[in-house]
N, C-alpha and C. Protein backbone atom coordinates (compact mmCIF):
# COMPACT_ATOMS: atom_id res chain seq x y z
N UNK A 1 -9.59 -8.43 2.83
CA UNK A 1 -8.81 -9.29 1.98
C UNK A 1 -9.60 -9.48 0.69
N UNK A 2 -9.20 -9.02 -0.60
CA UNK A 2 -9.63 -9.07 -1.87
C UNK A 2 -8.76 -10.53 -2.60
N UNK A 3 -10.17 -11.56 -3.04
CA UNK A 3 -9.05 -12.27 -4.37
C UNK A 3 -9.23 -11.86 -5.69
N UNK A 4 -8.52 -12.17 -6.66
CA UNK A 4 -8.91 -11.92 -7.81
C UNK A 4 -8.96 -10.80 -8.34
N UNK A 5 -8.92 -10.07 -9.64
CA UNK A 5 -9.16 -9.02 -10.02
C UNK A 5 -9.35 -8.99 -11.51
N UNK A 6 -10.41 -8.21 -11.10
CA UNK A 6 -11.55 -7.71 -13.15
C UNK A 6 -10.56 -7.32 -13.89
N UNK A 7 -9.59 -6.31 -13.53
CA UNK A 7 -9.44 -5.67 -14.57
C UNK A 7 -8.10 -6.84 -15.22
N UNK A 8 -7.19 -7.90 -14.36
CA UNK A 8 -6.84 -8.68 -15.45
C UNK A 8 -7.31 -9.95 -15.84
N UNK A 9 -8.42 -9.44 -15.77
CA UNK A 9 -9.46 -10.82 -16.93
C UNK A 9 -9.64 -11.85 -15.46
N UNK A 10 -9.48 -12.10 -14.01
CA UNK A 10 -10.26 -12.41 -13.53
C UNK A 10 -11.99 -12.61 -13.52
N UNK A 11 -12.49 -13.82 -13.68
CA UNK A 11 -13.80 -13.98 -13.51
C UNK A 11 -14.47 -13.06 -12.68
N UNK A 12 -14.02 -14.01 -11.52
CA UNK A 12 -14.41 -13.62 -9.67
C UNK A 12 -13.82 -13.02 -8.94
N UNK A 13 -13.96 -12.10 -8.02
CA UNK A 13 -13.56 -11.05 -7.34
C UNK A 13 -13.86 -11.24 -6.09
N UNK A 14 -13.75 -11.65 -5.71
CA UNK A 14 -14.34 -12.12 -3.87
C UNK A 14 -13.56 -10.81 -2.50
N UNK A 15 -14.11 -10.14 -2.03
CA UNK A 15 -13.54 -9.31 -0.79
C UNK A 15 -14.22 -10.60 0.48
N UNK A 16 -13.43 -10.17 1.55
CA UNK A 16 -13.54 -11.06 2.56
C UNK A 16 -13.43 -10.22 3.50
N UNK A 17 -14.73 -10.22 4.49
CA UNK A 17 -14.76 -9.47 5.53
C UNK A 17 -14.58 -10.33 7.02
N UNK A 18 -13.84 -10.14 8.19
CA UNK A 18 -14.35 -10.72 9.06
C UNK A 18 -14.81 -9.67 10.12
N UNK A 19 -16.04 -9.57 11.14
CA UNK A 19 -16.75 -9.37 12.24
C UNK A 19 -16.11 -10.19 13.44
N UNK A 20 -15.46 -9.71 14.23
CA UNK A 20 -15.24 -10.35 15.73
C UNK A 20 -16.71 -9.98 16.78
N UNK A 21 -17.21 -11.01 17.62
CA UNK A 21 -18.05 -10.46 18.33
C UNK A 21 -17.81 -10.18 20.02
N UNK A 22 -15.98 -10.45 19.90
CA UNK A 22 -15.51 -9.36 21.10
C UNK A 22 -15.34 -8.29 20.85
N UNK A 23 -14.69 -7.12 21.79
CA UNK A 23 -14.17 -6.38 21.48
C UNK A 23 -12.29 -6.76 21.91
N UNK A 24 -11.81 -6.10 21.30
CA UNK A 24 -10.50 -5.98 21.82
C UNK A 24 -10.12 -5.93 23.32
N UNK A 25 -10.74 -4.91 23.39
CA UNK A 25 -10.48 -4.41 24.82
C UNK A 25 -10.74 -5.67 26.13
N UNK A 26 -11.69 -6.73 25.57
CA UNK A 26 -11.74 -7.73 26.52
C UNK A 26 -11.08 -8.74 26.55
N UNK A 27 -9.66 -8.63 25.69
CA UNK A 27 -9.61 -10.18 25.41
C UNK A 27 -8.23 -9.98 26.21
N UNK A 28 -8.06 -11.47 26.60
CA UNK A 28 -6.69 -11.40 27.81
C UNK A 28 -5.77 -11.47 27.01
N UNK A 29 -4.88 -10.36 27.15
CA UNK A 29 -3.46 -10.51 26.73
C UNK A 29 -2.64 -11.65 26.77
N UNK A 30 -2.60 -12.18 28.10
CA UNK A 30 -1.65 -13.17 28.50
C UNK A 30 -1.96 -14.49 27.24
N UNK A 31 -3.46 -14.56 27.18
CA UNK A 31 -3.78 -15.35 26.41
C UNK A 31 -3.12 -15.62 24.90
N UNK A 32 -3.19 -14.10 24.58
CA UNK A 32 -2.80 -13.61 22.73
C UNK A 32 -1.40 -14.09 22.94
N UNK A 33 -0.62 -13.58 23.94
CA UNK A 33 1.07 -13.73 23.64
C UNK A 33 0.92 -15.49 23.89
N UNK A 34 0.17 -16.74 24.88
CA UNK A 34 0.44 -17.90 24.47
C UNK A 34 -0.02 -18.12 23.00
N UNK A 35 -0.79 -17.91 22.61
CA UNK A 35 -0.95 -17.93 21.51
C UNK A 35 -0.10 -17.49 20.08
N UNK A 36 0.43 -16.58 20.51
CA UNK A 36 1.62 -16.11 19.46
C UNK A 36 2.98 -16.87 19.46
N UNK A 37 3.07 -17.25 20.71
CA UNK A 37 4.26 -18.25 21.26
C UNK A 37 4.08 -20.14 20.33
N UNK A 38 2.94 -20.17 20.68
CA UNK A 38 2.75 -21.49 19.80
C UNK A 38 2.77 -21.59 18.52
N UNK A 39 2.10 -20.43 17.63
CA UNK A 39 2.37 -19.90 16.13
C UNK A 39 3.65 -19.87 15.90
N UNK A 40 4.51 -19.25 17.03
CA UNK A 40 5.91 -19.69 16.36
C UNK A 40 6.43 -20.56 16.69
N UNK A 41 5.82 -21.19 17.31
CA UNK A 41 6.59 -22.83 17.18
C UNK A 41 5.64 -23.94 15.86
N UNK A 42 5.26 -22.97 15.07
CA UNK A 42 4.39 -23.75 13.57
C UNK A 42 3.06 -24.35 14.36
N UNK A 43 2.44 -24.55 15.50
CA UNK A 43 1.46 -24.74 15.12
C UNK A 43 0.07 -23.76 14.42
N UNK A 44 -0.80 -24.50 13.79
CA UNK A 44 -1.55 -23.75 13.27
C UNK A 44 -3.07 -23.42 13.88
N UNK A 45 -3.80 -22.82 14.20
CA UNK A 45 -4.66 -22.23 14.93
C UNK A 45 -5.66 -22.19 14.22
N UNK A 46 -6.97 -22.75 14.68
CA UNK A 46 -8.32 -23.15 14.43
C UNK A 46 -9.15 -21.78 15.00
N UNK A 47 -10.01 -21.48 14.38
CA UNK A 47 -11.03 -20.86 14.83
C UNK A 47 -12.37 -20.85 14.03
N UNK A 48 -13.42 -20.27 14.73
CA UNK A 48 -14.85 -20.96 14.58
C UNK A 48 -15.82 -19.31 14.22
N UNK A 49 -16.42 -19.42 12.43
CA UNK A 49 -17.24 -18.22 12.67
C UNK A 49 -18.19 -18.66 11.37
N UNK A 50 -19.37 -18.26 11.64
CA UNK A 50 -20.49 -18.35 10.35
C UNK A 50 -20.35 -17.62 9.59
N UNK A 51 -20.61 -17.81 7.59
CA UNK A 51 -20.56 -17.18 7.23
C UNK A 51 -21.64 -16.85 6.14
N UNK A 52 -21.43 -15.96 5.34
CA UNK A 52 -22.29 -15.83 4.43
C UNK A 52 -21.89 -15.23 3.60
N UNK A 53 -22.33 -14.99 1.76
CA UNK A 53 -22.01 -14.83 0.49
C UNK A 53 -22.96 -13.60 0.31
N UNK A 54 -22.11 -12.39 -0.02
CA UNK A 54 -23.40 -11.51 -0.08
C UNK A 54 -23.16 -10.97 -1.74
N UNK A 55 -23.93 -11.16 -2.70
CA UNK A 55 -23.68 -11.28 -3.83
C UNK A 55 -25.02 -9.97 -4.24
N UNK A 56 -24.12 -8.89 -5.06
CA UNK A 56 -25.18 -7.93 -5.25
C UNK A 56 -24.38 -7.70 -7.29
N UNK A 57 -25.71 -7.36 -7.48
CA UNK A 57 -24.97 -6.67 -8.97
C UNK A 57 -24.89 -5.16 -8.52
N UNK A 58 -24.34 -4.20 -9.84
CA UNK A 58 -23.49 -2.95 -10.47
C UNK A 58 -24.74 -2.29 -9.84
N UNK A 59 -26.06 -2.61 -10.16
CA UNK A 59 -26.69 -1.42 -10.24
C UNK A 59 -27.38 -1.12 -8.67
N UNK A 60 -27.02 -1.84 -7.73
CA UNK A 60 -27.49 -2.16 -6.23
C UNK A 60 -26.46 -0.60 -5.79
N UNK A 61 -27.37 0.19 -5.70
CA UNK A 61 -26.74 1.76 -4.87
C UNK A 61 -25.42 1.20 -3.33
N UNK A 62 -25.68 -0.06 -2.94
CA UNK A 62 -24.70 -0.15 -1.87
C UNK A 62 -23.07 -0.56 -2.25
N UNK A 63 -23.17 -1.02 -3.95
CA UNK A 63 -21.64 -1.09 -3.93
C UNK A 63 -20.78 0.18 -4.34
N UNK A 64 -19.42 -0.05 -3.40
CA UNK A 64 -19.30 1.37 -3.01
C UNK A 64 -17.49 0.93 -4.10
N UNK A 65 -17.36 -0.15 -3.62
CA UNK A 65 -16.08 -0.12 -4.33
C UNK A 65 -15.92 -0.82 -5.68
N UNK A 66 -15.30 -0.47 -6.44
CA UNK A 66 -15.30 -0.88 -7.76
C UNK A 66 -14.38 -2.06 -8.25
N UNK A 67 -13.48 -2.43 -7.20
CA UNK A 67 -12.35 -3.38 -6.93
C UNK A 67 -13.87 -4.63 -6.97
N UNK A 68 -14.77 -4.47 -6.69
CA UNK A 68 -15.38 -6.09 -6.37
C UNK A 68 -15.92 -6.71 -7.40
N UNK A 69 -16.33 -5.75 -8.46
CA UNK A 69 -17.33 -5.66 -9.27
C UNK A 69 -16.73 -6.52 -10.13
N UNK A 70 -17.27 -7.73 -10.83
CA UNK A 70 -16.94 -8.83 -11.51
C UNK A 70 -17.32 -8.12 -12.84
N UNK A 71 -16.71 -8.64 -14.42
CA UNK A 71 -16.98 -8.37 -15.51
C UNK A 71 -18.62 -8.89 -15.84
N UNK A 72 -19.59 -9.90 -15.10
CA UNK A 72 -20.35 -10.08 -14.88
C UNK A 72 -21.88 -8.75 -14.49
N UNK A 73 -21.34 -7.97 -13.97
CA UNK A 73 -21.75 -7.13 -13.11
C UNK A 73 -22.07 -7.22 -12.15
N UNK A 74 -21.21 -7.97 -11.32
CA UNK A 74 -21.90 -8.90 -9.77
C UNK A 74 -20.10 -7.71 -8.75
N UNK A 75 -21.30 -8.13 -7.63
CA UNK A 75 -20.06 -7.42 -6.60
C UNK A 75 -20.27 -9.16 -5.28
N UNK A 76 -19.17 -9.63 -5.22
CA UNK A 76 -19.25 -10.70 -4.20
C UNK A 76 -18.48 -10.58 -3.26
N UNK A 77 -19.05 -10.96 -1.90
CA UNK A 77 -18.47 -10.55 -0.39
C UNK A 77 -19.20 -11.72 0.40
N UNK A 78 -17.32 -12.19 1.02
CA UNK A 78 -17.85 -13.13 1.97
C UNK A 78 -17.94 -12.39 3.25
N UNK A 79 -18.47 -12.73 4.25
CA UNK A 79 -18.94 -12.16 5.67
C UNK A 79 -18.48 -13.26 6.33
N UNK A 80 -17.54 -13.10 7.13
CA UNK A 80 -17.70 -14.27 8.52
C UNK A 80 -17.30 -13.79 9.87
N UNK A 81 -18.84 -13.92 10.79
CA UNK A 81 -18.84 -13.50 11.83
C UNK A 81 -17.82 -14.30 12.67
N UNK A 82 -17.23 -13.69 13.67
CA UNK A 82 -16.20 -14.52 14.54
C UNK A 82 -16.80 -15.16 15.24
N UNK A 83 -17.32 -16.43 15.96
CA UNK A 83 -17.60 -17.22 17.30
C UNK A 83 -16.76 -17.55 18.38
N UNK A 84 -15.71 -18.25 17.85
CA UNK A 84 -14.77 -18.56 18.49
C UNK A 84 -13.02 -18.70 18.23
N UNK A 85 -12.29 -18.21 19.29
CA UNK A 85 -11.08 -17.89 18.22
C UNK A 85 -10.67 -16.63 18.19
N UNK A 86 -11.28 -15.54 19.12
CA UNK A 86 -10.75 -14.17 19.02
C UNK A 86 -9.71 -14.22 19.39
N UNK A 87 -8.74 -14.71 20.91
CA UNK A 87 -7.64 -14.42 21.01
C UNK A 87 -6.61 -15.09 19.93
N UNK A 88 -6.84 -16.24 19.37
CA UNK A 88 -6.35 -16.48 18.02
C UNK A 88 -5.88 -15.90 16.81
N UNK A 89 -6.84 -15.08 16.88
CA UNK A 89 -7.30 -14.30 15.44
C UNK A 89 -6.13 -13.49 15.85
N UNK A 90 -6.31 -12.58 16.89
CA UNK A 90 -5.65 -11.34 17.02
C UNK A 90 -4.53 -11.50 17.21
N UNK A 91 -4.03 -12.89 17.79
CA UNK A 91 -2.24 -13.22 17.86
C UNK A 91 -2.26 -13.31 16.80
N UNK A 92 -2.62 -13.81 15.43
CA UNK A 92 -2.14 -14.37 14.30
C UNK A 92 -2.05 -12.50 13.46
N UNK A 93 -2.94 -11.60 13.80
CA UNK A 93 -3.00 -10.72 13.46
C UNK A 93 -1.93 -9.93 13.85
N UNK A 94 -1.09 -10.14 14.99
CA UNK A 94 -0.34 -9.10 15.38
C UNK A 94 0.88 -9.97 15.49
């Protein structure tokens, strides 16, 4: 998920990554579909993950995409690892 954008005179450019620290493959189905069942009845779904700001300039060899790169010369990326909330995530995802 990208906000913002350089090229129309946006400041800040923020990409947003999230890390789950399940895998898919473990998470109970039955669980995701209650979960998708309550989303459509409007409630809204909480979940729990740390994050962090990883802020590099132009000339750092790891930025790869040019979408991030602020008129600044900064590339900014939030990171947030998942804790809690995977079957959440993935009903809201699917």
């Amino acid at each position: 998920m990208t906000w913002g954008n350089p090229e129309e005179g946006d400041y800040a450019c923020v990409k947003q990554l999230i890390f789950p620290m399940q895998l898919i493959e473990n998470l109970d189905m039955e669980r995701v579909a209650f979960y998708q069942r309550q989303m459509a009845d409007g409630v809204i779904p909480t979940v729990l993950s740390v994050g962090r700001i990883d802020f590099r300039t132009t000339c750092n060899r790891f930025v790869q995409d040019e979408s991030v790169v602020l008129k600044s010369g900064c590339a900014i990326t939030l990171q947030s690892f998942l804790i809690d909330g995977h079957h959440k995530l993935y009903a809201a995802g699917n």
